[in-house]
Protein backbone atom coordinates (compact mmCIF):
# COMPACT_ATOMS: atom_id res chain seq x y z
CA UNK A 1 98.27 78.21 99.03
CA UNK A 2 100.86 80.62 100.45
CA UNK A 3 101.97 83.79 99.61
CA UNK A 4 104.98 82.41 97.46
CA UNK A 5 102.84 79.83 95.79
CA UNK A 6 100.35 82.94 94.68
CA UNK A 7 103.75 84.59 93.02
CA UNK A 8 104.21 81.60 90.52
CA UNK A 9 100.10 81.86 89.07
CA UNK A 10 99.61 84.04 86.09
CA UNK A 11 99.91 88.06 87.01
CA UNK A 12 96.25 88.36 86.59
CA UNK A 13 95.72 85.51 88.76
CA UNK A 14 98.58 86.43 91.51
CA UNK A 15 97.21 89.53 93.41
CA UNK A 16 94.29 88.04 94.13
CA UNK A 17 95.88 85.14 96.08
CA UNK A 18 98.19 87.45 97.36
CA UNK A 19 95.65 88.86 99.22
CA UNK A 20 93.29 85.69 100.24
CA UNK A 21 97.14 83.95 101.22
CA UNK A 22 97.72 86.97 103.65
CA UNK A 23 94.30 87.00 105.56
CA UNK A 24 94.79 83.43 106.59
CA UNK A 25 98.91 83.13 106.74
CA UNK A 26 99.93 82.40 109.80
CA UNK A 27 103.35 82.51 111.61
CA UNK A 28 106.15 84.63 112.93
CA UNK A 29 107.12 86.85 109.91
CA UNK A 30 103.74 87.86 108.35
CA UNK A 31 103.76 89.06 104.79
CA UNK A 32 102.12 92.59 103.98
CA UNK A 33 100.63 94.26 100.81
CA UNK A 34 102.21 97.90 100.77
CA UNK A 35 100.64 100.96 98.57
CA UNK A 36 103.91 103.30 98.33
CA UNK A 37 102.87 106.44 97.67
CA UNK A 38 104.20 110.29 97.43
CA UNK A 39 102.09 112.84 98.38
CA UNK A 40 99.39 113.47 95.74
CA UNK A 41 100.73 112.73 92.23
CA UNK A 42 98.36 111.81 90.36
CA UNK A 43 99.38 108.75 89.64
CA UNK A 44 99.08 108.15 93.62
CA UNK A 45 95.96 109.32 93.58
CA UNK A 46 94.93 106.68 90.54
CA UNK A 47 96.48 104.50 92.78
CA UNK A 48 94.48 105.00 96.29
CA UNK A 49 91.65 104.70 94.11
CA UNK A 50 92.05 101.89 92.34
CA UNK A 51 92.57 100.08 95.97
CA UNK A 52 90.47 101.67 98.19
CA UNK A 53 88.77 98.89 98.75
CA UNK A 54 91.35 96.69 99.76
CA UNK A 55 92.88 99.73 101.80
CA UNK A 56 89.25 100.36 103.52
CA UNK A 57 89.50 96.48 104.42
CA UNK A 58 93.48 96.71 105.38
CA UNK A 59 94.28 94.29 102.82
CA UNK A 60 96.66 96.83 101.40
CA UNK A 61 98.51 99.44 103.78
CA UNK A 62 99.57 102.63 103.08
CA UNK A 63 102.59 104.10 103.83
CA UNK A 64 104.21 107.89 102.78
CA UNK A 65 107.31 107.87 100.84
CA UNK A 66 108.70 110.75 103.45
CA UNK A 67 107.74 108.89 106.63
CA UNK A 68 110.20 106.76 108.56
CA UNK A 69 108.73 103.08 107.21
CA UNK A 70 108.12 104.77 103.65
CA UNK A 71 112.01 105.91 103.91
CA UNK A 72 112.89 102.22 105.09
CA UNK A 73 111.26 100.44 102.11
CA UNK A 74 112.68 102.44 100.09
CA UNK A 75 116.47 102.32 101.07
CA UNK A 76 115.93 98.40 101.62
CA UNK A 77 114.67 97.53 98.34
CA UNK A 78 115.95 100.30 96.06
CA UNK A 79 112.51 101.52 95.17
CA UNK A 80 112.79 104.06 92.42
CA UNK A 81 109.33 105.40 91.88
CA UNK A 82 106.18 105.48 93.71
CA UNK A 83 103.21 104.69 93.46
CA UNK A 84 104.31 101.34 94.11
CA UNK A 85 102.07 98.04 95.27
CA UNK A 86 104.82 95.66 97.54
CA UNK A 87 104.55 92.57 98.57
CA UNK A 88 106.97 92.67 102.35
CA UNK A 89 107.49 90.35 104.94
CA UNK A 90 107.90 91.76 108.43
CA UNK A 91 111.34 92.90 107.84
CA UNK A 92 110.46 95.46 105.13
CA UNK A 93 112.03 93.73 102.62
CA UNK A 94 110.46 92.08 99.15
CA UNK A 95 109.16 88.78 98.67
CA UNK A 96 109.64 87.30 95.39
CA UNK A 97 112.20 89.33 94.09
């Protein structure tokens, strides 16, 4: 199943495939799971906990609202809050939106 496949399963269901679909996808414009985060709200800190594991494995990267990517994302796809879990392709830009 590919990433876009995972999208249309239940939303319990989805992140999980997200994740297996992104180990083992293959091909020139490789989806990413991004962890937006700003500084150390607590909500961002909830967040970074709640996927440290995945983060710890690179499953899920981080990246700093006020750093250049973070700044990208953000501009790109009209994020409006963070914390924020994305799903990108290699272009910054949202998949299934």
């Amino acid at each position: 199943m590919d990433v876009k496949d995972c999208l249309s399963l239940p939303e319990e269901e989805s992140l999980a495939c997200v994740k297996e679909a992104i180990k083992t996808e293959k091909g020139v414009c490789p989806s990413r799971l991004v962890l937006l985060l700003e500084g150390d709200c607590e909500p961002c800190i909830q967040a970074r906990r709640e996927y440290e594991q995945d983060i710890k494995q690179e499953t899920i990267q981080v990246v700093s609202t006020a750093s250049k990517e973070g700044k990208d994302i953000i501009k790109r796809n009209n994020i409006e809050y963070a914390p924020a879990l994305l799903l990108l392709d290699c272009n910054n830009q949202l998949i299934g939106v």
